[in-house]
PDB file of N, CA and C in Angstrom:
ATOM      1  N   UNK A   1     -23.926 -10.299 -77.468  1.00  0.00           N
ATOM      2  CA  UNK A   1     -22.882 -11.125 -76.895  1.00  0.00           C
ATOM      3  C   UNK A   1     -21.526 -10.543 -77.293  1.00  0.00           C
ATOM      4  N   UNK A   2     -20.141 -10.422 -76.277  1.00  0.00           N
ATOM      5  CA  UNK A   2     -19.294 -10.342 -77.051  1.00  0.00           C
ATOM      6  C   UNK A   2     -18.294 -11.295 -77.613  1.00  0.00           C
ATOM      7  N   UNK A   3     -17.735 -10.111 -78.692  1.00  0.00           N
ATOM      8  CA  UNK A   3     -17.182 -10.847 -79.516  1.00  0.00           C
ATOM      9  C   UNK A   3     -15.666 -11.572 -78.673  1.00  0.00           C
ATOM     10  N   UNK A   4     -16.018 -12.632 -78.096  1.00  0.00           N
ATOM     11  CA  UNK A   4     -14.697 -13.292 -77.994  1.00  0.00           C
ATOM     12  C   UNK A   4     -12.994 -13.658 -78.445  1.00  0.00           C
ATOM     13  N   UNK A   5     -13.135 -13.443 -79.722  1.00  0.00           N
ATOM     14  CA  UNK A   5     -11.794 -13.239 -80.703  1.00  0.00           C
ATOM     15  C   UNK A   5     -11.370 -11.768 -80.540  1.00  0.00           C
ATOM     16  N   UNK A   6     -12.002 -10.689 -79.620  1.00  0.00           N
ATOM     17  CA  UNK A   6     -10.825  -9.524 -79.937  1.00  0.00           C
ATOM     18  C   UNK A   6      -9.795  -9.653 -79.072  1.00  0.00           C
ATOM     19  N   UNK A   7      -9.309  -8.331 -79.631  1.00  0.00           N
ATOM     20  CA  UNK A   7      -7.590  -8.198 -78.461  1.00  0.00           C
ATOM     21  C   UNK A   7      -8.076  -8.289 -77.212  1.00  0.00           C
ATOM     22  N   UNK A   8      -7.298  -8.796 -76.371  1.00  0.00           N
ATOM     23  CA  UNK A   8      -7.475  -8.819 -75.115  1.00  0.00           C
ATOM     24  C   UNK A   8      -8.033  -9.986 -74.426  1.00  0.00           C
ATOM     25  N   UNK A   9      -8.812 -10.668 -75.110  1.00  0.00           N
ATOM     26  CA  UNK A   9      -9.784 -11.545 -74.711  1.00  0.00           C
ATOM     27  C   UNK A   9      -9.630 -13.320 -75.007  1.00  0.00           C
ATOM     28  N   UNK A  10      -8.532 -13.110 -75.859  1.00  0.00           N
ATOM     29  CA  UNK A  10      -7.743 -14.448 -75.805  1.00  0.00           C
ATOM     30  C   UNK A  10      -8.066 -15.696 -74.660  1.00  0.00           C
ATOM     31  N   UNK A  11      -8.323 -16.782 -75.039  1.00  0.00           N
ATOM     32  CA  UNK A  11      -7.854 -17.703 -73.999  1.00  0.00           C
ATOM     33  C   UNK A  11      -6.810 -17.672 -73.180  1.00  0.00           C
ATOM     34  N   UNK A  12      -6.870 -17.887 -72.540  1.00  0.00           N
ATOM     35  CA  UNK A  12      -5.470 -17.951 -71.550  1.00  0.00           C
ATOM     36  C   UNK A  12      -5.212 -19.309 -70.584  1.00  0.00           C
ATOM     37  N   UNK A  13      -3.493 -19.871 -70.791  1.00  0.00           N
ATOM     38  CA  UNK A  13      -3.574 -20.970 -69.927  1.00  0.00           C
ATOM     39  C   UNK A  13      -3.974 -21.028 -68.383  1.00  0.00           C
ATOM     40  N   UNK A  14      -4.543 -21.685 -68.021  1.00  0.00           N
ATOM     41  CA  UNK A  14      -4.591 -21.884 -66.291  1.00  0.00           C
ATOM     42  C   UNK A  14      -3.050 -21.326 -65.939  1.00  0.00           C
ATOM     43  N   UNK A  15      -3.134 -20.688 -64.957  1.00  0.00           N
ATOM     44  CA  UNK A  15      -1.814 -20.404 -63.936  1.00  0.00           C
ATOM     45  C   UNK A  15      -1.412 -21.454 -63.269  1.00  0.00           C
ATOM     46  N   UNK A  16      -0.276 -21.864 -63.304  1.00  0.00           N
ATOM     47  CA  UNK A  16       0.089 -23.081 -62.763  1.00  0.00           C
ATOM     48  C   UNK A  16       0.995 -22.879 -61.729  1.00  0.00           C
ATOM     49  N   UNK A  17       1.925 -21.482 -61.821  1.00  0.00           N
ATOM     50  CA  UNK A  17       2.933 -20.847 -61.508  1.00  0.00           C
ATOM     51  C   UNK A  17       1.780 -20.658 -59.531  1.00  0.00           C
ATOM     52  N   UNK A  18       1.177 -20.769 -59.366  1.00  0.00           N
ATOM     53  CA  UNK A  18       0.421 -21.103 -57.850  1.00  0.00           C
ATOM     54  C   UNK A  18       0.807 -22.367 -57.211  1.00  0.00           C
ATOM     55  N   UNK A  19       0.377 -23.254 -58.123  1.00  0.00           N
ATOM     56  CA  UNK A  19       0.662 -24.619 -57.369  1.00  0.00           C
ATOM     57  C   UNK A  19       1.875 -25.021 -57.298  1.00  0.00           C
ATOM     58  N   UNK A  20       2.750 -24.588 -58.428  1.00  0.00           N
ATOM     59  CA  UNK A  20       4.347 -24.804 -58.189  1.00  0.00           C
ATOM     60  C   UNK A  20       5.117 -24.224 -57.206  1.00  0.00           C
ATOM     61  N   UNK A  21       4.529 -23.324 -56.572  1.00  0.00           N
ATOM     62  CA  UNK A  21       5.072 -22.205 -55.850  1.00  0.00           C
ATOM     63  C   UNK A  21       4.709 -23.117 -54.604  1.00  0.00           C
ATOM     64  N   UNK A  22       3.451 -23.557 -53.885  1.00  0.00           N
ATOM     65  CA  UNK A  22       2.728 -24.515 -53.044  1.00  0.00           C
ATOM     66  C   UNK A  22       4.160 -25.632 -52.670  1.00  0.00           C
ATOM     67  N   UNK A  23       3.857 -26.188 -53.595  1.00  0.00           N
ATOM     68  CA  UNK A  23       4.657 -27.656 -53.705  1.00  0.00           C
ATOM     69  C   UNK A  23       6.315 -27.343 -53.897  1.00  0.00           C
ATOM     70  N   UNK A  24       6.950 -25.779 -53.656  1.00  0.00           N
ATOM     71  CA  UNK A  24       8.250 -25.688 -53.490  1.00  0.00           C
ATOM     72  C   UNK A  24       8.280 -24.993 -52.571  1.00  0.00           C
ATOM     73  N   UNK A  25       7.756 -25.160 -51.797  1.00  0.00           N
ATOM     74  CA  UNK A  25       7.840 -24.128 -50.416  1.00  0.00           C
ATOM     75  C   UNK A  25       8.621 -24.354 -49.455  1.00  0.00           C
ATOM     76  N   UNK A  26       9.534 -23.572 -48.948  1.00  0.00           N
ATOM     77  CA  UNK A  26      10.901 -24.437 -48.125  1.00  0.00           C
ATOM     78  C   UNK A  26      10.299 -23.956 -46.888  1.00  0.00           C
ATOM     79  N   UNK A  27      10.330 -24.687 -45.637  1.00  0.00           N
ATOM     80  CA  UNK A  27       9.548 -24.477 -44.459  1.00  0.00           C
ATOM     81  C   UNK A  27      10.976 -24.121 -43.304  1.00  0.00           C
ATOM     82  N   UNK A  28      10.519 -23.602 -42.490  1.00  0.00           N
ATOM     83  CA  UNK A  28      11.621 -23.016 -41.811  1.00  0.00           C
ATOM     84  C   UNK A  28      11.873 -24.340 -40.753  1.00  0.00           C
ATOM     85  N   UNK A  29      12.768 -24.017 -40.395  1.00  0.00           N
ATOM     86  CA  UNK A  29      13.209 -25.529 -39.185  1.00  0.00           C
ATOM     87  C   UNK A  29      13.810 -25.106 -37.694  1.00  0.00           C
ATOM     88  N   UNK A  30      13.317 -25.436 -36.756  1.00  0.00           N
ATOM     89  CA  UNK A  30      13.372 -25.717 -35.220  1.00  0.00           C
ATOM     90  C   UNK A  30      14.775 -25.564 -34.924  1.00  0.00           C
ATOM     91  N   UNK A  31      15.047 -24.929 -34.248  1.00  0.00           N
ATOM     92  CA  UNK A  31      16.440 -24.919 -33.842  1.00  0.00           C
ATOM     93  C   UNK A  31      16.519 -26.386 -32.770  1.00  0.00           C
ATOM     94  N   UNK A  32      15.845 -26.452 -32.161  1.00  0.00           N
ATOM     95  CA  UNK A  32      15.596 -27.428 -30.975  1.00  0.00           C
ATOM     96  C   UNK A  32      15.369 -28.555 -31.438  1.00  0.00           C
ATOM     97  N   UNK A  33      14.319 -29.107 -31.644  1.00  0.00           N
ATOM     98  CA  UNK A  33      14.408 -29.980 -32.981  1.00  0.00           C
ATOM     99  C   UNK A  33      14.680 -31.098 -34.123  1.00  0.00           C
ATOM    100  N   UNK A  34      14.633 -29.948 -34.631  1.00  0.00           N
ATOM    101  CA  UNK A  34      14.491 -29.829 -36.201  1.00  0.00           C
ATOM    102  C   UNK A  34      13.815 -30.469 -37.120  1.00  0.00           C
ATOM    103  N   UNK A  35      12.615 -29.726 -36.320  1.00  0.00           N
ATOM    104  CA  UNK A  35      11.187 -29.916 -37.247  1.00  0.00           C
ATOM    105  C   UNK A  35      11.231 -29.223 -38.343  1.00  0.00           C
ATOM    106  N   UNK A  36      11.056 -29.320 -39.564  1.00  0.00           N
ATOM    107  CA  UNK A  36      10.620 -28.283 -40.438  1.00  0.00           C
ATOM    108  C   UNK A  36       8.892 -28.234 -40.953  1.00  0.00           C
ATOM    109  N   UNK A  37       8.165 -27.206 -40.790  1.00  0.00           N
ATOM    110  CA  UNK A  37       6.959 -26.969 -40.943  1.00  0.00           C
ATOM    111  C   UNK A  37       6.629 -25.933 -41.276  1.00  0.00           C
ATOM    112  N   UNK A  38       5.444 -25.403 -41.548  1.00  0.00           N
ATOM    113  CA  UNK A  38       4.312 -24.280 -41.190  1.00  0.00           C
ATOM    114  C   UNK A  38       4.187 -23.749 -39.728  1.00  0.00           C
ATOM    115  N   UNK A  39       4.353 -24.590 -38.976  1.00  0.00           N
ATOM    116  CA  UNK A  39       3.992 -24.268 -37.282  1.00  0.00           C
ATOM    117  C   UNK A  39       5.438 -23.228 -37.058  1.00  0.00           C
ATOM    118  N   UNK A  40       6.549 -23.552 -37.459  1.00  0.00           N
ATOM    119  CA  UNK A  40       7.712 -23.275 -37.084  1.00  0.00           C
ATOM    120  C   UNK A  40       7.880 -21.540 -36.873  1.00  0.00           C
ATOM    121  N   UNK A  41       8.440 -20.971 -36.336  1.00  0.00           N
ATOM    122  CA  UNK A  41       8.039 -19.540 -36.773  1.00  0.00           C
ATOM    123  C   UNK A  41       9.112 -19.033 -35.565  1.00  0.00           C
ATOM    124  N   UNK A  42       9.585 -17.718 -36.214  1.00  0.00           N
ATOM    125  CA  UNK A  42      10.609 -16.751 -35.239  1.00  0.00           C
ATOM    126  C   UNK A  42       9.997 -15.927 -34.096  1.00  0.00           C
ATOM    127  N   UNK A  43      10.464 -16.594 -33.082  1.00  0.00           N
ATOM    128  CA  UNK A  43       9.640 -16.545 -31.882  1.00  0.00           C
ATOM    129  C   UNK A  43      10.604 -15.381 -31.017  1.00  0.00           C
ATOM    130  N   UNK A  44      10.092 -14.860 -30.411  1.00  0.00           N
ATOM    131  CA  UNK A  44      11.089 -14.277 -29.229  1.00  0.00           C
ATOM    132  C   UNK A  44      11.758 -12.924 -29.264  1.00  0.00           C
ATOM    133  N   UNK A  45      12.562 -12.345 -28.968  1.00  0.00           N
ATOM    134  CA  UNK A  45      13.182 -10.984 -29.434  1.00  0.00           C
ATOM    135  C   UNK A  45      14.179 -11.662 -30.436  1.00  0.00           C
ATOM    136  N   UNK A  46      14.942 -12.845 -30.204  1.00  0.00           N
ATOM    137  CA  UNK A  46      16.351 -12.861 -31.015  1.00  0.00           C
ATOM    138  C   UNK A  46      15.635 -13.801 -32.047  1.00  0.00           C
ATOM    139  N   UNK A  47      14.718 -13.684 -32.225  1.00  0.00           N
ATOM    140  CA  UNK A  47      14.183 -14.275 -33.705  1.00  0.00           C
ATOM    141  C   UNK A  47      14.140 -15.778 -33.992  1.00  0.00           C
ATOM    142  N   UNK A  48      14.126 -16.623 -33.350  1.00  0.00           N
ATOM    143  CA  UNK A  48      15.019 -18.257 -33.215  1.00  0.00           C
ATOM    144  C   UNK A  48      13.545 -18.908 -33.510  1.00  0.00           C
ATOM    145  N   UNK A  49      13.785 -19.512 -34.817  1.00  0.00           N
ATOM    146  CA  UNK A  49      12.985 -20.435 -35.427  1.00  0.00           C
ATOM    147  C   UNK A  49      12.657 -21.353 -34.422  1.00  0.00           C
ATOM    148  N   UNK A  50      11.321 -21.611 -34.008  1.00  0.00           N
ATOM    149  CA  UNK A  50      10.956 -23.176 -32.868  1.00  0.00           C
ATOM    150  C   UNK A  50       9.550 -23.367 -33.201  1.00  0.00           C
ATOM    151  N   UNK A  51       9.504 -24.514 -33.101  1.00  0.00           N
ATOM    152  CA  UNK A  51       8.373 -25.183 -33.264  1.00  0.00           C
ATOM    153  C   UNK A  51       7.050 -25.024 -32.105  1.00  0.00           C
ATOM    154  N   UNK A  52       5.816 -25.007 -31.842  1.00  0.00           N
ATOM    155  CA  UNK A  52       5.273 -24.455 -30.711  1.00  0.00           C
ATOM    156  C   UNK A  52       5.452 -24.691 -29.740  1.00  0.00           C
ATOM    157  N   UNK A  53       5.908 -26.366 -29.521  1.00  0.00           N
ATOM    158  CA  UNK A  53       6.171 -27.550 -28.435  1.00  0.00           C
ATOM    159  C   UNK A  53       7.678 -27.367 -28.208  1.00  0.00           C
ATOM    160  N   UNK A  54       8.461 -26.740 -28.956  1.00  0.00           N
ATOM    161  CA  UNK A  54       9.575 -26.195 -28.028  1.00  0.00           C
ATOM    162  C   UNK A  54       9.721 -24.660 -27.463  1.00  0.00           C
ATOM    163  N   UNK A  55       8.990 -24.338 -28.387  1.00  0.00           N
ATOM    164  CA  UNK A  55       8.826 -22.826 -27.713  1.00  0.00           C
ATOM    165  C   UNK A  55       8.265 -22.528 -26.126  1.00  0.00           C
ATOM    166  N   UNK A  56       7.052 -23.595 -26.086  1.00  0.00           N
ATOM    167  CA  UNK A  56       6.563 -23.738 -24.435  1.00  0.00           C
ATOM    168  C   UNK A  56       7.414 -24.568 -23.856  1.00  0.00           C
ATOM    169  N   UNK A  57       8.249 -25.045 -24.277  1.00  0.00           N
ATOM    170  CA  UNK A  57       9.223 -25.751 -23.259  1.00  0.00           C
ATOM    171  C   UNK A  57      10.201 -24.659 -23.123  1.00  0.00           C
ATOM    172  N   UNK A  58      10.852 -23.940 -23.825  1.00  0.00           N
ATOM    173  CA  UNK A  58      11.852 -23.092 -23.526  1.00  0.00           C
ATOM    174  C   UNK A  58      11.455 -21.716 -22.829  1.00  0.00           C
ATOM    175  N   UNK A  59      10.126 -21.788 -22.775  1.00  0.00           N
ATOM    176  CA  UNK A  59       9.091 -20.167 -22.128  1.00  0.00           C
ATOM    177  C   UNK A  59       8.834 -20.815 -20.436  1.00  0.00           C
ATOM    178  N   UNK A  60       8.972 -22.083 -20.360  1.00  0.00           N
ATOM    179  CA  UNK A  60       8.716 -22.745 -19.273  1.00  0.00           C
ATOM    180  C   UNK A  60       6.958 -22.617 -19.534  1.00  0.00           C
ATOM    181  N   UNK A  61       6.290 -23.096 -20.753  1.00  0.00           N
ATOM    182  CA  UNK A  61       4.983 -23.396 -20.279  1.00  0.00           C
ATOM    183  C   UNK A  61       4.212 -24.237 -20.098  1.00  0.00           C
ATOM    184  N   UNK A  62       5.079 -25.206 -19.724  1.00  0.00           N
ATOM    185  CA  UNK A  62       4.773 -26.300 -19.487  1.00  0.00           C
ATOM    186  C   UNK A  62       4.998 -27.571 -18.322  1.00  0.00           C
TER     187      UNK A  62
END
């Protein structure tokens, strides 16, 4: 078995620095809008943050 107490092999705290990162996540926002989400995303050649449901409205797909 090994020996658990050498260098290297220390306990170590859980990473927490994941979930904090999760729960500070700044979400981008809708020009149209102004939804802020995950869905939101730079659409188009000139890059313009929209939500999907304005993006098919402004693509005419709807």
């Amino acid at each position: 078995m090994a020996d658990l107490t050498a260098p290297g092999l220390e306990p170590q705290d859980p990473d927490t620095d994941d979930k904090e990162a999760e729960t500070d996540a700044v979400w981008s926002e809708c020009v149209d809008c102004e939804y802020g989400g995950y869905e939101v995303k730079c659409r188009g050649a000139d890059g313009i943050p929209l939500c999907p449901d304005c993006f098919a409205d402004w693509e005419g797909l709807r």
